[in-house]
N, C-alpha and C. Protein backbone atom coordinates (compact mmCIF):
# COMPACT_ATOMS: atom_id res chain seq x y z
N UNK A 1 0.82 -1.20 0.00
CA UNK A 1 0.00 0.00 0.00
C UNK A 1 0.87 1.26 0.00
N UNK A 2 2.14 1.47 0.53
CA UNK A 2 3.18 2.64 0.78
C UNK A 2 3.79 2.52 -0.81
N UNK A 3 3.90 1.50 -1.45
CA UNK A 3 4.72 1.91 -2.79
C UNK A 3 3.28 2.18 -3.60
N UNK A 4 1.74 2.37 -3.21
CA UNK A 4 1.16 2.25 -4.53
C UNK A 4 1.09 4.18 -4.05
N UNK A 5 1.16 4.22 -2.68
CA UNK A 5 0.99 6.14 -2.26
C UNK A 5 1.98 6.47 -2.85
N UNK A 6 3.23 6.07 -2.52
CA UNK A 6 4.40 6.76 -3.13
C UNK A 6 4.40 6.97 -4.56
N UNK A 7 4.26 5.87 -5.24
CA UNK A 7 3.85 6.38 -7.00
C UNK A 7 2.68 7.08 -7.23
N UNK A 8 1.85 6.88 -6.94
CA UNK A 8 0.43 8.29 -7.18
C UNK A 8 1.69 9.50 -6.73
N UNK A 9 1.58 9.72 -5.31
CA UNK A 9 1.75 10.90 -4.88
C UNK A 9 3.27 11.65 -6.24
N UNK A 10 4.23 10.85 -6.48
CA UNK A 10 4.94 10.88 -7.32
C UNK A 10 4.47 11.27 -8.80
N UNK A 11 3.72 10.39 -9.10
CA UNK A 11 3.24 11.37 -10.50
C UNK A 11 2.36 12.68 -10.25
N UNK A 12 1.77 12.62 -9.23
CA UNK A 12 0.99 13.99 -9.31
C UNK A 12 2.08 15.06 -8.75
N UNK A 13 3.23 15.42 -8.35
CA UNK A 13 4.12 16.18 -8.37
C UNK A 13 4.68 16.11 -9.28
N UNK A 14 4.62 15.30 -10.40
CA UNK A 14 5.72 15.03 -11.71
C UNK A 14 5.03 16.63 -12.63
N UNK A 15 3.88 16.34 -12.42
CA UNK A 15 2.84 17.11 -13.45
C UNK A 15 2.81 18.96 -13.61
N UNK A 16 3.18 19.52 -14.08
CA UNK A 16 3.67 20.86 -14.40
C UNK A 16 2.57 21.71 -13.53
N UNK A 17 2.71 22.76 -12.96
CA UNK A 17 1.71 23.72 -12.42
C UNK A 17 1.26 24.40 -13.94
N UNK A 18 0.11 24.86 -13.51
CA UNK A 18 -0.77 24.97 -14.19
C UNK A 18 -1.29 26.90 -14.33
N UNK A 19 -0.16 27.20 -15.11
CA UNK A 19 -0.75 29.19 -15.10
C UNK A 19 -2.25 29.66 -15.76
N UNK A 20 -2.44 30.65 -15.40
CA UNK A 20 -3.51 31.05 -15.83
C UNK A 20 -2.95 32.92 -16.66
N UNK A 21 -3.66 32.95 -17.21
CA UNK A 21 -4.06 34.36 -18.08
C UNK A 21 -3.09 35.13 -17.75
N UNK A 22 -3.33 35.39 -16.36
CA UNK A 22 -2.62 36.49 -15.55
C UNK A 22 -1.19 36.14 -15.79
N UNK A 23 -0.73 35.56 -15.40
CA UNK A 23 0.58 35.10 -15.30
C UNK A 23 1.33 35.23 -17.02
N UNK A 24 0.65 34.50 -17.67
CA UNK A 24 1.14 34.66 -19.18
C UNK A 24 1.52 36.28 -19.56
N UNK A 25 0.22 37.03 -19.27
CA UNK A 25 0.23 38.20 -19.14
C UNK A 25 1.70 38.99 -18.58
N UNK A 26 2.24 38.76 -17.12
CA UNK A 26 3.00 38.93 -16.48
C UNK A 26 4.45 38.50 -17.44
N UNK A 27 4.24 37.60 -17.76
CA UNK A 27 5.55 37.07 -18.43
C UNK A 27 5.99 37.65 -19.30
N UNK A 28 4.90 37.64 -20.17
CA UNK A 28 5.02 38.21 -21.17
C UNK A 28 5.48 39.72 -21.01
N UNK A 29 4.99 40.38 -20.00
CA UNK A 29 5.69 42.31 -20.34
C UNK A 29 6.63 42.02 -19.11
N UNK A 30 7.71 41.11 -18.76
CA UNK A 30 8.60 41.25 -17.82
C UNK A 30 9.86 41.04 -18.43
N UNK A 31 9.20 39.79 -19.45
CA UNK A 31 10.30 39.66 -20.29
C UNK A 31 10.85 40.60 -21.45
N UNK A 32 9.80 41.29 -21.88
CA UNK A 32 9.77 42.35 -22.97
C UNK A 32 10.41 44.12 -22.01
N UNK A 33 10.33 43.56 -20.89
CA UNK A 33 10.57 44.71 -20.62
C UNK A 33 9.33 46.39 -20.69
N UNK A 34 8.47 45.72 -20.56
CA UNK A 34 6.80 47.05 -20.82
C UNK A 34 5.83 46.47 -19.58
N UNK A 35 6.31 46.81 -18.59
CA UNK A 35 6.35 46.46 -16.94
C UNK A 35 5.06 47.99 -17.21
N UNK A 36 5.00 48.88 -17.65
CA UNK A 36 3.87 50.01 -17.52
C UNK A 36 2.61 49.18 -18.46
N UNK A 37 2.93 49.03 -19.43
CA UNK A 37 1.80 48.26 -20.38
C UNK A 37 1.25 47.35 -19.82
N UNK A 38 2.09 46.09 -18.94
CA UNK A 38 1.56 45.16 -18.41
C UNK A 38 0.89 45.04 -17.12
N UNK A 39 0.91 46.39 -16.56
CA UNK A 39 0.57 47.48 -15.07
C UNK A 39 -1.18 47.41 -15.84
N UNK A 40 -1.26 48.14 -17.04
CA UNK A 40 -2.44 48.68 -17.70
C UNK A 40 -3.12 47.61 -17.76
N UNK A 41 -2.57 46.25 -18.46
CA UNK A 41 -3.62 45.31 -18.85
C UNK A 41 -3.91 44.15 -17.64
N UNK A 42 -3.15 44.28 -17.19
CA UNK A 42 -3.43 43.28 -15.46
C UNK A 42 -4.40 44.42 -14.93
N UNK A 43 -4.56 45.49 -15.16
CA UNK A 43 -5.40 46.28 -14.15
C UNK A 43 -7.28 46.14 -14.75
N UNK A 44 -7.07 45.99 -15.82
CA UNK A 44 -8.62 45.05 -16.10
C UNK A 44 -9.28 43.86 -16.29
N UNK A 45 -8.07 42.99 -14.80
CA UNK A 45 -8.62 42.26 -15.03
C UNK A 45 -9.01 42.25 -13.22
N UNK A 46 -9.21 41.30 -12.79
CA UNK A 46 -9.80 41.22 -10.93
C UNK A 46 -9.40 39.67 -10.41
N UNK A 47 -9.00 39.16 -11.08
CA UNK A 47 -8.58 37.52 -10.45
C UNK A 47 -7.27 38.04 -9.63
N UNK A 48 -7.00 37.33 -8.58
CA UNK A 48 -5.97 37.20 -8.15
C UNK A 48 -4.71 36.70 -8.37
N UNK A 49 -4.59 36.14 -9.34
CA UNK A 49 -2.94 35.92 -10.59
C UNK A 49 -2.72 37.30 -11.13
N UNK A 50 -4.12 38.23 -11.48
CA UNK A 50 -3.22 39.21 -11.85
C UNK A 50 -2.97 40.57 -11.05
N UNK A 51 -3.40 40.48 -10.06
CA UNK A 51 -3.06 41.08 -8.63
C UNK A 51 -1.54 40.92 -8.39
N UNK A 52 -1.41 39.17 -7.95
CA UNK A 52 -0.17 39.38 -8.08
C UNK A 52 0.80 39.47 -9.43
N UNK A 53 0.28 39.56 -10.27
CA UNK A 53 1.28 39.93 -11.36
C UNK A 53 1.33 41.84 -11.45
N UNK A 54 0.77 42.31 -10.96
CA UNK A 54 0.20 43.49 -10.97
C UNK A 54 1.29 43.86 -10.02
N UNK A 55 1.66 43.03 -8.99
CA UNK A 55 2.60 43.81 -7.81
C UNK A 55 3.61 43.14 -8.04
N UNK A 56 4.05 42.20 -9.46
CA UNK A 56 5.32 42.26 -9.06
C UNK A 56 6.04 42.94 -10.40
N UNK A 57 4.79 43.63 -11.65
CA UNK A 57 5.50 44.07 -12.06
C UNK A 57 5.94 45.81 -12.06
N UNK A 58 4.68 45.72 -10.66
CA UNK A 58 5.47 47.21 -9.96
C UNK A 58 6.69 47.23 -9.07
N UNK A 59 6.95 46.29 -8.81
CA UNK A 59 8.21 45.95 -8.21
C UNK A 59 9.10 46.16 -8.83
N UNK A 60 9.54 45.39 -10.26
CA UNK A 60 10.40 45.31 -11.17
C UNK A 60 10.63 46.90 -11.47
């Protein structure tokens, strides 16, 4: 029963996190360097991915 937990629990950490909108968003003007543009378009949105994408690319 401990090696069938250990392999579940093992593939479900294998499995990539999973971004949403916001984040793409974020990536996208952090890497480009348009940290004001990407201020503008995270600001219409209200989920909380782009909240925090919102504060970290006022950070940057």
């Amino acid at each position: 029963m401990l090696r069938l937990t250990t392999v579940i629990m093992a593939a479900l950490l294998s499995f990539p996190a999973v971004a949403g909108e916001g984040a793409d968003i974020t990536l996208r003007h952090l890497y480009a360097g348009t940290s004001e543009a990407g201020i503008g378009e995270l600001d219409a949105r209200a989920d909380a991915e782009a909240r925090f994408g919102k504060g970290l690319l006022q950070f940057t």
